[in-house]
C-alpha atoms as a PDB file:
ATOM      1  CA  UNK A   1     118.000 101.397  87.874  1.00  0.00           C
ATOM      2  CA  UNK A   2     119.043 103.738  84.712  1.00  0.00           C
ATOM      3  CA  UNK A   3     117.050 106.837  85.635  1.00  0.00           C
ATOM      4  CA  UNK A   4     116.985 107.506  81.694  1.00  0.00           C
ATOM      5  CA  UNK A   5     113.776 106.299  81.228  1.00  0.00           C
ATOM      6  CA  UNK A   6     112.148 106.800  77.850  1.00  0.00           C
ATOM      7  CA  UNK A   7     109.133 108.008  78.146  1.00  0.00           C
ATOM      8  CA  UNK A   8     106.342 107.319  75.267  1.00  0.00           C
ATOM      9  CA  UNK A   9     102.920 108.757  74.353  1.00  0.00           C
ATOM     10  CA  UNK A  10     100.431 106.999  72.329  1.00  0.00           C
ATOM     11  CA  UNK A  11      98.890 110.054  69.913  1.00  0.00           C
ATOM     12  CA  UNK A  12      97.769 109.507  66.364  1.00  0.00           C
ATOM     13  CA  UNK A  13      96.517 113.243  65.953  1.00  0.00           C
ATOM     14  CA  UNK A  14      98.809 116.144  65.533  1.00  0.00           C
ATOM     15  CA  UNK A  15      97.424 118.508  67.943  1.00  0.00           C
ATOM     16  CA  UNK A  16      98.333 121.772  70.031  1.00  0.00           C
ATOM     17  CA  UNK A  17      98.353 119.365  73.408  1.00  0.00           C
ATOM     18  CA  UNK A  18     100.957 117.424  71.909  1.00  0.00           C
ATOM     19  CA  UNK A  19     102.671 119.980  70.495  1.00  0.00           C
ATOM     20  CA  UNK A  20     103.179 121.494  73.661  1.00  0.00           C
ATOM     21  CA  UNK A  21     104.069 118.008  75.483  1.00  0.00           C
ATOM     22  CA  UNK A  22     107.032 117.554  73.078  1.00  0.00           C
ATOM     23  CA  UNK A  23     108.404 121.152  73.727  1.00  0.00           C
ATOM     24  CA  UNK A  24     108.017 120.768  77.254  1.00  0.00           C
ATOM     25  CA  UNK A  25     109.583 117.230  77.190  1.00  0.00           C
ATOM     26  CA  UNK A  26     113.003 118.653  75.132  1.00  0.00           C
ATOM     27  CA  UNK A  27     113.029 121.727  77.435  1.00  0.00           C
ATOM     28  CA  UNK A  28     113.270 119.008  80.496  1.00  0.00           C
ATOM     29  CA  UNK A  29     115.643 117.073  78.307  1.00  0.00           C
ATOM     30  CA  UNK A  30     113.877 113.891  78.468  1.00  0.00           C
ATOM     31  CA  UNK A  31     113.789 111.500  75.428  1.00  0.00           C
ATOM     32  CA  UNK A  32     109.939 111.305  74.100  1.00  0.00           C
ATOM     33  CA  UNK A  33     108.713 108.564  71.772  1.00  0.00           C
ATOM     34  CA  UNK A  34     105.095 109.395  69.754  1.00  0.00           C
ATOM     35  CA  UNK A  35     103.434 105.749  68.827  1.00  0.00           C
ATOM     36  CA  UNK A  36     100.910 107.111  65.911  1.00  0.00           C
ATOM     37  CA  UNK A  37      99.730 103.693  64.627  1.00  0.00           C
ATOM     38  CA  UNK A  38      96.406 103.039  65.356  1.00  0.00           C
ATOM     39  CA  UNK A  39      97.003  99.039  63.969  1.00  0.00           C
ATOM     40  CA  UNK A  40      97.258  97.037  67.597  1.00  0.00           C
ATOM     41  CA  UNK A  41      97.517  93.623  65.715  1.00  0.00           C
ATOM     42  CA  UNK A  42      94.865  90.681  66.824  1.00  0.00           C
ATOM     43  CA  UNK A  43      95.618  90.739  69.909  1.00  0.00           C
ATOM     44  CA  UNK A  44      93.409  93.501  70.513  1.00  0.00           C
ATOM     45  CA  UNK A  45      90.886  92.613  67.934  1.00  0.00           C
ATOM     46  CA  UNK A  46      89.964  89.669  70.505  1.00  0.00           C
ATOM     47  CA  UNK A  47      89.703  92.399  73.287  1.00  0.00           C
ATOM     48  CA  UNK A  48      87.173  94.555  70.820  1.00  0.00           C
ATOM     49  CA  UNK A  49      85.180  91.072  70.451  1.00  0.00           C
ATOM     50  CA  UNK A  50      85.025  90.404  73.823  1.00  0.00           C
ATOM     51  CA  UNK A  51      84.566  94.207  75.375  1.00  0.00           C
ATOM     52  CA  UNK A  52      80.807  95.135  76.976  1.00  0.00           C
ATOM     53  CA  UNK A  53      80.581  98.748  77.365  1.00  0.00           C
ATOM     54  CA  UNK A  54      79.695  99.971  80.878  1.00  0.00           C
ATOM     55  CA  UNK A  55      81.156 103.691  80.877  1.00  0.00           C
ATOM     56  CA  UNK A  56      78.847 107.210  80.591  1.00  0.00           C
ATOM     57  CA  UNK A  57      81.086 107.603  78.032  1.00  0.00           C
ATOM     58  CA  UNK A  58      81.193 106.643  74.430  1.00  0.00           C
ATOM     59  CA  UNK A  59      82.653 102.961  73.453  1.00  0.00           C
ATOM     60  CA  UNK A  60      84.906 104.264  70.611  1.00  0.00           C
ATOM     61  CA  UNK A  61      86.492 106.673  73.252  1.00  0.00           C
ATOM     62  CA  UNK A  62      86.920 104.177  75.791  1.00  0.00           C
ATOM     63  CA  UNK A  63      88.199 101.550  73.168  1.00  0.00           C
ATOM     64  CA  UNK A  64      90.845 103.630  71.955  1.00  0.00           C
ATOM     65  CA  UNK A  65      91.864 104.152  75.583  1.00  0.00           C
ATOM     66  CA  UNK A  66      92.077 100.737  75.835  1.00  0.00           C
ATOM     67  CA  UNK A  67      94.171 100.218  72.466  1.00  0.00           C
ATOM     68  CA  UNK A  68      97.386 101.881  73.577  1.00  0.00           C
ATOM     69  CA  UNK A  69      98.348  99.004  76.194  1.00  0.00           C
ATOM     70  CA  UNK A  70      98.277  97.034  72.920  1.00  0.00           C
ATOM     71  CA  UNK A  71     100.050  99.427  70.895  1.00  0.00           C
ATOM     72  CA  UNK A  72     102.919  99.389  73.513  1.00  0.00           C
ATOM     73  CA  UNK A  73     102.732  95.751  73.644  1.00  0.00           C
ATOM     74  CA  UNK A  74     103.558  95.814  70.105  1.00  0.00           C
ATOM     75  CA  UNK A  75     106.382  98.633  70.406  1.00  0.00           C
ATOM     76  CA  UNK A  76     108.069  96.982  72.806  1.00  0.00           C
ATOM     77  CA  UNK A  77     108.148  93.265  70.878  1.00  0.00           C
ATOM     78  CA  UNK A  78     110.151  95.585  68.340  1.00  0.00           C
ATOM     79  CA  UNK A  79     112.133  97.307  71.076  1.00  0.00           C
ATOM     80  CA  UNK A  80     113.409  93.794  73.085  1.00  0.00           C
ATOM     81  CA  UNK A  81     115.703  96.590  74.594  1.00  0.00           C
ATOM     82  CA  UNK A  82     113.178  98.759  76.190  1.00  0.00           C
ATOM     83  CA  UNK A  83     112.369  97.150  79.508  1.00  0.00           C
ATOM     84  CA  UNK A  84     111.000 100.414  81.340  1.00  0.00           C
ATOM     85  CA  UNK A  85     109.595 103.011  80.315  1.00  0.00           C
ATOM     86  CA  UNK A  86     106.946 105.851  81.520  1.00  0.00           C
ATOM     87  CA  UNK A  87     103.643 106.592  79.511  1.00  0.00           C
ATOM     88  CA  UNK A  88     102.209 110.030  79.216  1.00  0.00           C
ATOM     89  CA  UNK A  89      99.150 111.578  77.707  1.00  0.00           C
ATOM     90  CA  UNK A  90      99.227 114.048  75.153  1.00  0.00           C
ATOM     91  CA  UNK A  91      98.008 116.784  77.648  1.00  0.00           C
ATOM     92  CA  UNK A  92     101.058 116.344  79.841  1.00  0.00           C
ATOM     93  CA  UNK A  93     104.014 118.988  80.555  1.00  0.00           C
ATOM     94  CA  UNK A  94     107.165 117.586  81.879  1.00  0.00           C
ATOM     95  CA  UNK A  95     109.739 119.525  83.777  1.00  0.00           C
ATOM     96  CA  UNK A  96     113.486 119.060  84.606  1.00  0.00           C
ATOM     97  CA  UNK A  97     114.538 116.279  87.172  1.00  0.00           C
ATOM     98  CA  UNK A  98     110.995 114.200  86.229  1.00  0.00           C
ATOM     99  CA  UNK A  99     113.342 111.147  84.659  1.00  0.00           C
ATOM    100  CA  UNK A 100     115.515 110.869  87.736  1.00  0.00           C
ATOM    101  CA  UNK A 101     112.474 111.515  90.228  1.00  0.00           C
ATOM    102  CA  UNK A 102     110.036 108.459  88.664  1.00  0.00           C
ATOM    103  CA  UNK A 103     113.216 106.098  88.869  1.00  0.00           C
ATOM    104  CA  UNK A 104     114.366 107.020  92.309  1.00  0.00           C
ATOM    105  CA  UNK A 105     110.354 106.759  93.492  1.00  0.00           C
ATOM    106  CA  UNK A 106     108.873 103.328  91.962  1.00  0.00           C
ATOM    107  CA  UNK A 107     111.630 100.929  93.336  1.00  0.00           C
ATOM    108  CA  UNK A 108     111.492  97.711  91.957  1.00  0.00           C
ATOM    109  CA  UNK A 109     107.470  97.834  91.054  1.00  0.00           C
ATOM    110  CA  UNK A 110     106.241  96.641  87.658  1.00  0.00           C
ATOM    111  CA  UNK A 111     103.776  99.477  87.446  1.00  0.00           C
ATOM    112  CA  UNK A 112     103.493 102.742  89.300  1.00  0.00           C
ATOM    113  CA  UNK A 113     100.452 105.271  88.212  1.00  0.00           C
ATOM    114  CA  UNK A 114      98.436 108.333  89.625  1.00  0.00           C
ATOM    115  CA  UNK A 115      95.538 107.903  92.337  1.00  0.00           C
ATOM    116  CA  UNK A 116      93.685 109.685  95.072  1.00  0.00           C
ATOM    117  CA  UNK A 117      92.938 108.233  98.478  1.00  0.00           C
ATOM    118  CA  UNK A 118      89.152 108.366  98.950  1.00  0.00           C
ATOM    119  CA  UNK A 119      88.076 110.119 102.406  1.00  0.00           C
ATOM    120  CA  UNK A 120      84.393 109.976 101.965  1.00  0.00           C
ATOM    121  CA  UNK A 121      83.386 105.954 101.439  1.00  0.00           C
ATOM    122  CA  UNK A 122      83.469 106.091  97.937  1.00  0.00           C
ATOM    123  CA  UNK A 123      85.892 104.021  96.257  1.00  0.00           C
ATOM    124  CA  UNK A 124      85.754 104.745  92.385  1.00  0.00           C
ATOM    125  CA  UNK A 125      88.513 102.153  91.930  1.00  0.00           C
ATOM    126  CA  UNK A 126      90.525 104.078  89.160  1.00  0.00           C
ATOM    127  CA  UNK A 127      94.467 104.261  88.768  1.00  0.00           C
ATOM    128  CA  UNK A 128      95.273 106.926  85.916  1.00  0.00           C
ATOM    129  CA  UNK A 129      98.246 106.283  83.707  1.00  0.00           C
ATOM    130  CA  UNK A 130      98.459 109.734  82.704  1.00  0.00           C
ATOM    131  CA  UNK A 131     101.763 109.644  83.628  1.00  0.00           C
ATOM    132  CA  UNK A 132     102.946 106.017  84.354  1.00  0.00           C
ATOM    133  CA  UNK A 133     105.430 103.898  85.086  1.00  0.00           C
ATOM    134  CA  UNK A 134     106.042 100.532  83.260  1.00  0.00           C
ATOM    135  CA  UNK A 135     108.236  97.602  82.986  1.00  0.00           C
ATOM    136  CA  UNK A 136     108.105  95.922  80.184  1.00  0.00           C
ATOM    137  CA  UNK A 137     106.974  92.107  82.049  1.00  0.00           C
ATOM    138  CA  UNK A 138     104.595  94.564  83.534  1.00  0.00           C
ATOM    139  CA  UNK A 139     102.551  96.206  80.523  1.00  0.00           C
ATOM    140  CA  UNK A 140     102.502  92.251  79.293  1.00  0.00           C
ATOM    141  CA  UNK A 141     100.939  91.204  82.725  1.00  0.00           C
ATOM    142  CA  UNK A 142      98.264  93.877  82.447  1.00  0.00           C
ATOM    143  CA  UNK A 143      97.707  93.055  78.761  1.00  0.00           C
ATOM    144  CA  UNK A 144      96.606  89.774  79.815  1.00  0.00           C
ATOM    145  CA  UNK A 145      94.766  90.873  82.553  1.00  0.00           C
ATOM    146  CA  UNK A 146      92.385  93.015  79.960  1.00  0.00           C
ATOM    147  CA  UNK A 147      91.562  89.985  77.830  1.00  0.00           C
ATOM    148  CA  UNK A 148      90.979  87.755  80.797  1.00  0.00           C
ATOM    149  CA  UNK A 149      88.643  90.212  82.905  1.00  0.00           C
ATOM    150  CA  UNK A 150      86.443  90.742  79.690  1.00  0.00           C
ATOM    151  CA  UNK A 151      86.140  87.092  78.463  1.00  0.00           C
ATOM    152  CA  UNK A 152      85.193  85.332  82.113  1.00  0.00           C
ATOM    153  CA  UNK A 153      81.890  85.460  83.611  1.00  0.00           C
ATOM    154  CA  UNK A 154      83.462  86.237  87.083  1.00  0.00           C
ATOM    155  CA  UNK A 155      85.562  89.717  85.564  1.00  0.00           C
ATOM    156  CA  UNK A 156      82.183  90.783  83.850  1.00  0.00           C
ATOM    157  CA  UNK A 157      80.404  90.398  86.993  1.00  0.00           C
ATOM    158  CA  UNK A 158      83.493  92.573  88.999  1.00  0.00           C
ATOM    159  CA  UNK A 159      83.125  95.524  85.951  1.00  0.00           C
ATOM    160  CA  UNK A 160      79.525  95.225  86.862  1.00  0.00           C
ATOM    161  CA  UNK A 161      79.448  95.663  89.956  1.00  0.00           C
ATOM    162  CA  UNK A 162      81.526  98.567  89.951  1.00  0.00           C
ATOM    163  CA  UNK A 163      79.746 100.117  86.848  1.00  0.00           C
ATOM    164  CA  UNK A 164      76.374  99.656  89.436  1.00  0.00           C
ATOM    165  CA  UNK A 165      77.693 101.949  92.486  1.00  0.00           C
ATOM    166  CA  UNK A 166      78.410 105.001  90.015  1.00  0.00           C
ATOM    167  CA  UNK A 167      75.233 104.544  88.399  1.00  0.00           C
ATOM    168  CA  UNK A 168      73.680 104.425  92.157  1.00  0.00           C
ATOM    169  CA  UNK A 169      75.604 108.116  92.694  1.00  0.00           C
ATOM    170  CA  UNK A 170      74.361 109.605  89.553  1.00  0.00           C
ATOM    171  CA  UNK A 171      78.541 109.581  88.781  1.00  0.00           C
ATOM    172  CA  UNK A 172      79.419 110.024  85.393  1.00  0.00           C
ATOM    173  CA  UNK A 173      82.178 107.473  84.450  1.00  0.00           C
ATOM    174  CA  UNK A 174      81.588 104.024  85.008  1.00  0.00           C
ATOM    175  CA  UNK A 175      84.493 101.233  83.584  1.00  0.00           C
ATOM    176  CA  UNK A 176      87.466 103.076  81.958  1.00  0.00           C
ATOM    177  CA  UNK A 177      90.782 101.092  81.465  1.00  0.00           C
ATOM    178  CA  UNK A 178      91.554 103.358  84.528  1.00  0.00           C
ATOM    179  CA  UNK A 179      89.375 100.874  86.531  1.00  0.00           C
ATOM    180  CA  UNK A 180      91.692  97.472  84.823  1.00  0.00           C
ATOM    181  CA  UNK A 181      94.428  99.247  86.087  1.00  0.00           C
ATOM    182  CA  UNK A 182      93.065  99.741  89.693  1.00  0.00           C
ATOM    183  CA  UNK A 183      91.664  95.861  89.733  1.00  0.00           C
ATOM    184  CA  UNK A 184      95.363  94.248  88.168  1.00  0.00           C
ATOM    185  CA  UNK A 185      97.622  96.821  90.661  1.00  0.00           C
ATOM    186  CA  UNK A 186      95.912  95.679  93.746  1.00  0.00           C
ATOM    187  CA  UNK A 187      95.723  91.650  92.635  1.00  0.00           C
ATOM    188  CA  UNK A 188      99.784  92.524  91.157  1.00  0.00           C
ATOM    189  CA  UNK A 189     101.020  94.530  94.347  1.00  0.00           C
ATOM    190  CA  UNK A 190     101.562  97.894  92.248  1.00  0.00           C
ATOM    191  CA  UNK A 191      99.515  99.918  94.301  1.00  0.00           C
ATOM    192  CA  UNK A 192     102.296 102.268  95.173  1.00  0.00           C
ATOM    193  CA  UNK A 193     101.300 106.066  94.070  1.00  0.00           C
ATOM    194  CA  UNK A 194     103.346 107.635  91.691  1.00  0.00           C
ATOM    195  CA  UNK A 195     102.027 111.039  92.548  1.00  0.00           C
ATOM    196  CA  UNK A 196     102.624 111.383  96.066  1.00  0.00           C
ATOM    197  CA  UNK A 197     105.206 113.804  97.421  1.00  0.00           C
ATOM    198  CA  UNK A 198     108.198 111.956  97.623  1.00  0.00           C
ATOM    199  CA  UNK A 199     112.070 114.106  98.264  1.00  0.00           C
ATOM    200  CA  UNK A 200     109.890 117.205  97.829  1.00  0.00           C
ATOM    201  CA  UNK A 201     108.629 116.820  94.530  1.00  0.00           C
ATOM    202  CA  UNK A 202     105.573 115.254  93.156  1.00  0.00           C
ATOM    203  CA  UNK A 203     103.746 114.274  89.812  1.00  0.00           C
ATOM    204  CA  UNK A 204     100.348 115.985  89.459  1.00  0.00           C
ATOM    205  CA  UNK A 205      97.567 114.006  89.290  1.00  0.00           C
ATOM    206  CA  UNK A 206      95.101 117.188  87.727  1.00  0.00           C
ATOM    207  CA  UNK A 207      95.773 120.319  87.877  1.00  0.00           C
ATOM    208  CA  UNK A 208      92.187 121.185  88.185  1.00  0.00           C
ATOM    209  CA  UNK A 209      91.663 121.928  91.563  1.00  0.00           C
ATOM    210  CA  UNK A 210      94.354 121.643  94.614  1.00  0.00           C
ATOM    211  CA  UNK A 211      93.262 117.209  95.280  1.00  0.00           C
ATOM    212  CA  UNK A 212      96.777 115.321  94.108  1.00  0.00           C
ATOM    213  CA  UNK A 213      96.880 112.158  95.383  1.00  0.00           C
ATOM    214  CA  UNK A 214      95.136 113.210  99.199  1.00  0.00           C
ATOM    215  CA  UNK A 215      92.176 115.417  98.561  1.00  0.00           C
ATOM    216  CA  UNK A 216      92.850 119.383  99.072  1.00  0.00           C
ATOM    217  CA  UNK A 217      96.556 118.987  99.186  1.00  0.00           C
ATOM    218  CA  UNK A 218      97.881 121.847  97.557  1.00  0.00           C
ATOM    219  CA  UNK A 219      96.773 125.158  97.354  1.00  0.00           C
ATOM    220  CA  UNK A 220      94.151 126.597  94.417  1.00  0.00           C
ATOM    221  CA  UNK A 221      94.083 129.879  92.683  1.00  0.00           C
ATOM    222  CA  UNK A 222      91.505 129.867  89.961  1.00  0.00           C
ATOM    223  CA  UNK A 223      90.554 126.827  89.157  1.00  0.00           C
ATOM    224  CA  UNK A 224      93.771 124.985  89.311  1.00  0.00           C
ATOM    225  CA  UNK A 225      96.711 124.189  91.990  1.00  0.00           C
ATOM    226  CA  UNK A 226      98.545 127.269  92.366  1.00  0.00           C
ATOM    227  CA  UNK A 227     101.465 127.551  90.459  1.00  0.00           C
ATOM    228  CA  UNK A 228     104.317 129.184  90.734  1.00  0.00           C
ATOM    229  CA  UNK A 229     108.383 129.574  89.594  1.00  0.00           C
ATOM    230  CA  UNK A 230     110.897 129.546  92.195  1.00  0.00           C
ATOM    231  CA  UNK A 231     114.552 129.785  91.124  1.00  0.00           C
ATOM    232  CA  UNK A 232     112.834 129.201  87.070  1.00  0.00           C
ATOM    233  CA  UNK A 233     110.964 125.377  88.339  1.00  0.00           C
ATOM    234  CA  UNK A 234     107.734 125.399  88.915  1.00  0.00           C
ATOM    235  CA  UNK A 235     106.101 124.739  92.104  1.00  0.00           C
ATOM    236  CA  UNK A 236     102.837 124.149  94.387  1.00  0.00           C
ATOM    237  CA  UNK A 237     102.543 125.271  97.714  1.00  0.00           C
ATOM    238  CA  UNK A 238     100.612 122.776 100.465  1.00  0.00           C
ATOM    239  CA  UNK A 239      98.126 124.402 102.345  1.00  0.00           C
ATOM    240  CA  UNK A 240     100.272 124.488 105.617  1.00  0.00           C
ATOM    241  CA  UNK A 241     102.857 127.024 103.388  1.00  0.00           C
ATOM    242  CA  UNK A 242     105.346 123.766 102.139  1.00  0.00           C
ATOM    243  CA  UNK A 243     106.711 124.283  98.991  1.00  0.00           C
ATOM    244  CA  UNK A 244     106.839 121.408  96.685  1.00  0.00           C
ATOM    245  CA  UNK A 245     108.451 121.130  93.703  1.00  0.00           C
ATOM    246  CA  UNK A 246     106.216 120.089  90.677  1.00  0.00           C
ATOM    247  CA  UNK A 247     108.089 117.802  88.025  1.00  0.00           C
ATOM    248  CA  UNK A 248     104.997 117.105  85.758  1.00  0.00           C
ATOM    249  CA  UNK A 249     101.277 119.380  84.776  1.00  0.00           C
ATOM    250  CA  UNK A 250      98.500 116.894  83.494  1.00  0.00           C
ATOM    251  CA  UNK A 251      95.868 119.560  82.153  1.00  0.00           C
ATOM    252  CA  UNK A 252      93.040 116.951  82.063  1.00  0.00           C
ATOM    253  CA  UNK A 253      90.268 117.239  79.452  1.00  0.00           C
ATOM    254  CA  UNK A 254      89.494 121.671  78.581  1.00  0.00           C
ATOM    255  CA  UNK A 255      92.187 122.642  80.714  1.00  0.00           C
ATOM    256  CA  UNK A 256      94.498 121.996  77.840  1.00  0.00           C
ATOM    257  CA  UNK A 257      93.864 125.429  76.723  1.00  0.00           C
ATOM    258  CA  UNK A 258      95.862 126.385  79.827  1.00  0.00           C
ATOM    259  CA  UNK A 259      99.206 123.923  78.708  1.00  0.00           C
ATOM    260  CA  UNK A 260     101.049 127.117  76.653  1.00  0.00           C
ATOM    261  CA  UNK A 261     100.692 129.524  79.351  1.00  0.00           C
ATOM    262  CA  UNK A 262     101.727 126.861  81.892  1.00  0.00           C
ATOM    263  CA  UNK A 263     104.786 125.949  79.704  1.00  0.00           C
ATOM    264  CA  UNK A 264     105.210 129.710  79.418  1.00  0.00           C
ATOM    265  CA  UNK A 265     104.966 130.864  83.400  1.00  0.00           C
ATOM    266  CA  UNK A 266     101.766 132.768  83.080  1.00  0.00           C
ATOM    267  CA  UNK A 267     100.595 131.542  86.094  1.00  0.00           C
ATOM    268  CA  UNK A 268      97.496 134.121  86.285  1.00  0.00           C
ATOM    269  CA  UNK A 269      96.324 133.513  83.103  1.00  0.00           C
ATOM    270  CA  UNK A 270      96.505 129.617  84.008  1.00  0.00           C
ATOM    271  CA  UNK A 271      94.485 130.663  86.956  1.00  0.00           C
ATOM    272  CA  UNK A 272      91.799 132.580  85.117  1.00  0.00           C
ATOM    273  CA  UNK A 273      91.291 129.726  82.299  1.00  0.00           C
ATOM    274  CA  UNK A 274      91.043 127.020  84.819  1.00  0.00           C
ATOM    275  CA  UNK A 275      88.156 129.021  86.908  1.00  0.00           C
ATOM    276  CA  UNK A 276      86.297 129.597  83.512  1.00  0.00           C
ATOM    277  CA  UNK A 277      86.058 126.051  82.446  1.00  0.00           C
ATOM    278  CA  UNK A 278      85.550 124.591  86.273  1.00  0.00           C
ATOM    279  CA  UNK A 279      81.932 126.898  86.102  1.00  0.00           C
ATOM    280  CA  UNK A 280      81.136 125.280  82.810  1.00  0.00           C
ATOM    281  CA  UNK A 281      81.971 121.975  84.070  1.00  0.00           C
ATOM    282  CA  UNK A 282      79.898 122.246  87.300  1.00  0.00           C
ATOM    283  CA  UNK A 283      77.261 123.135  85.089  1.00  0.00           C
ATOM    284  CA  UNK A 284      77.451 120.053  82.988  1.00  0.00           C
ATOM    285  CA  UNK A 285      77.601 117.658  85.491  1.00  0.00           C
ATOM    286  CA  UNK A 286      74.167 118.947  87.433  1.00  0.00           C
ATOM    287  CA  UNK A 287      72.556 118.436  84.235  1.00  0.00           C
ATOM    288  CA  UNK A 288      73.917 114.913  84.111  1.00  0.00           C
ATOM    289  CA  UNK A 289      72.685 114.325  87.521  1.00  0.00           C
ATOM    290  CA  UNK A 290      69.562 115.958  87.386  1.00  0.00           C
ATOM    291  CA  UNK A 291      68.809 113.909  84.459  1.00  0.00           C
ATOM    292  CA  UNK A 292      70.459 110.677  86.134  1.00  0.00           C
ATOM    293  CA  UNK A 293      67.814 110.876  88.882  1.00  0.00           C
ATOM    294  CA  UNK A 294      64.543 111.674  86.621  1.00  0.00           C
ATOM    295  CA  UNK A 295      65.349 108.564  85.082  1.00  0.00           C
ATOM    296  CA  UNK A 296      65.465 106.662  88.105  1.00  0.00           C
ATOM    297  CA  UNK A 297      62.284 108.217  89.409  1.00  0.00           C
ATOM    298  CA  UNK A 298      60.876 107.220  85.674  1.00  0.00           C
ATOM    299  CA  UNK A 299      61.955 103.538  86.643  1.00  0.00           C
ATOM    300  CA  UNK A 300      60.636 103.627  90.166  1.00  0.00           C
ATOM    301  CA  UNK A 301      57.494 104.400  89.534  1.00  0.00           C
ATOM    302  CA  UNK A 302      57.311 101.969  87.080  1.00  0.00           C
ATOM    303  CA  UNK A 303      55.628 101.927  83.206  1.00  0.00           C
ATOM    304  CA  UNK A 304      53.573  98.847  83.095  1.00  0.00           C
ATOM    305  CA  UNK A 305      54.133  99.180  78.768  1.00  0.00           C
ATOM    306  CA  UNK A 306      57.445  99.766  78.491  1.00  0.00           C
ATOM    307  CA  UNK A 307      59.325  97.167  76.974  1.00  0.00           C
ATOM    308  CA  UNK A 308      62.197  95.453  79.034  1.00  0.00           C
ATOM    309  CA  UNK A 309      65.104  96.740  79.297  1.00  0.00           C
ATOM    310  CA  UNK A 310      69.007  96.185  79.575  1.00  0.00           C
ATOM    311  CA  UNK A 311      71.343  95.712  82.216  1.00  0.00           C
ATOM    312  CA  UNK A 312      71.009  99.725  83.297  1.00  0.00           C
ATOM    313  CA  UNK A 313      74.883  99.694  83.135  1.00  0.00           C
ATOM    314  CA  UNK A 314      75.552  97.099  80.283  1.00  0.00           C
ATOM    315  CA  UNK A 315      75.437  97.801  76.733  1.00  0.00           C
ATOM    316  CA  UNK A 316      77.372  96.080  73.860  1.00  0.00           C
ATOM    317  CA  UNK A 317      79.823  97.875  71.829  1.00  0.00           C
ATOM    318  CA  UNK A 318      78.847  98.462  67.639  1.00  0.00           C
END
């Protein structure tokens, strides 16, 4: 395989997080594509029509997440010459040797993305593709896959079921296009993680906290892995003293305010952010919980005048 894999992010705002992504992504000499349209063409129309919400989250958020499989359907009908490629969010920073890594890693998969093993029983059946890997046969499988599990009774009843057991946990999240991806990789045989350690180097999966793809594999300091230069590349440390070689950041949802003094090797002020916003975010998902299970004591013992209700985890899109 060419290891010079383009690698493309779907972003129609102009924002600090991709700001940052783009400088990190010349710094590591890697070619970056920005998709801004926000037109996906009929193809995703039909998905919109067909789409039943079952997330905690809002159906214009998860839609657009949903959109950019389309929107690189579309890119590549216009780039027949583009037959791999790797997708990253917005809030990614990229570091030298991550082209050659990502080829060398997936093999001959269609689809490689980011996951963690669960240890404790609970599945939550999500693949990220926060930073991805794609052929181009692939993202057109998956595509397909989308329309398919939202327009037959038997996907519905899958997304269901799955949208049921976090419900049952008082887990915020539900069915993202992170769940498609987990469903169509284990029916396709792309299961393969693209963030485990592989030659000594690995793709993070969050850099909140020290889980990658096995829970507590790295070490923490703050809130985040701990990070650190050696010889100018950055680097985690595993908690038996291993140094591993980090070749991509993902600085998932506030911890974007700690990209620039990632990019920059402030490593303590990366540290210091990252604690900050984990308090906040404990905070806000006990009150999500706490509210989760009043309204499930509400239900159980029952209102004998309240009008029926919906599927708890169903609700139709505007």
């Amino acid at each position: 395989m060419d290891h010079a894999l383009p690698f493309i992010v779907v972003e129609d705002r102009q924002n600090t997080a991709l700001r940052l992504c783009c400088e990190s992504a010349a710094m590591a000499q890697e070619q970056l594509v920005v998709l801004s349209d926000t037109d996906a063409g009929p193809a995703y129309e039909r998905f919109c029509q067909a789409y039943v919400h079952l997330s905690s989250n809002t159906p214009a958020f998860e839609k657009i997440c949903f959109r950019r499989y389309f929107l690189l359907a579309n890119h590549l009908a216009a780039h027949p010459d583009c037959r791999a490629f790797v997708l990253i969010d917005s809030d990614v920073l990229l570091f030298n040797g991550v082209g050659a890594h990502i080829a060398r890693l997936v093999g001959h998969a269609d689809f490689s993305g980011s996951s963690i093993l669960p240890t404790d029983g609970w599945n939550p059946c999500q693949i990220s593709p926060h930073v991805s890997y794609w052929t181009a046969a692939g993202l057109q499988d998956f595509v397909a896959c989308l329309l398919r599990m939202y327009s037959t009774p038997t996907g519905l009843h899958q997304l269901r079921e799955i949208a049921e057991r976090f419900a049952a946990r008082s887990v915020r999240g539900g069915v993202s296009d992170m769940t498609l991806l987990y469903l169509w990789a284990q029916a396709s045989g792309n299961t393969v993680p693209i963030n485990r350690v592989f030659d000594g180097q690995v793709i993070d999966h969050n850099v909140n906290g020290g889980t990658n793809h096995f829970v507590r594999e790295f070490r923490v300091r703050g809130g985040a892995k701990r990070l650190a230069f050696v010889d100018g590349q950055p680097c985690l440390q595993t908690p038996a003293g291993e140094t591993v070689r980090v070749l991509a950041l993902h600085f998932q949802g506030a911890a974007k305010l700690a990209m620039q003094p990632a990019l920059h090797r402030r490593v303590y002020t990366v540290a210091a952010l990252t604690w900050a916003l984990q308090m906040a975010r404990r905070a806000k998902n006990n009150a999500h919980r706490i509210a989760s299970r009043a309204r499930r004591m509400a239900d159980t013992l029952g209102f004998a005048d309240a009008p029926a209700a919906k599927h708890p985890a169903d609700g139709s899109t505007p």
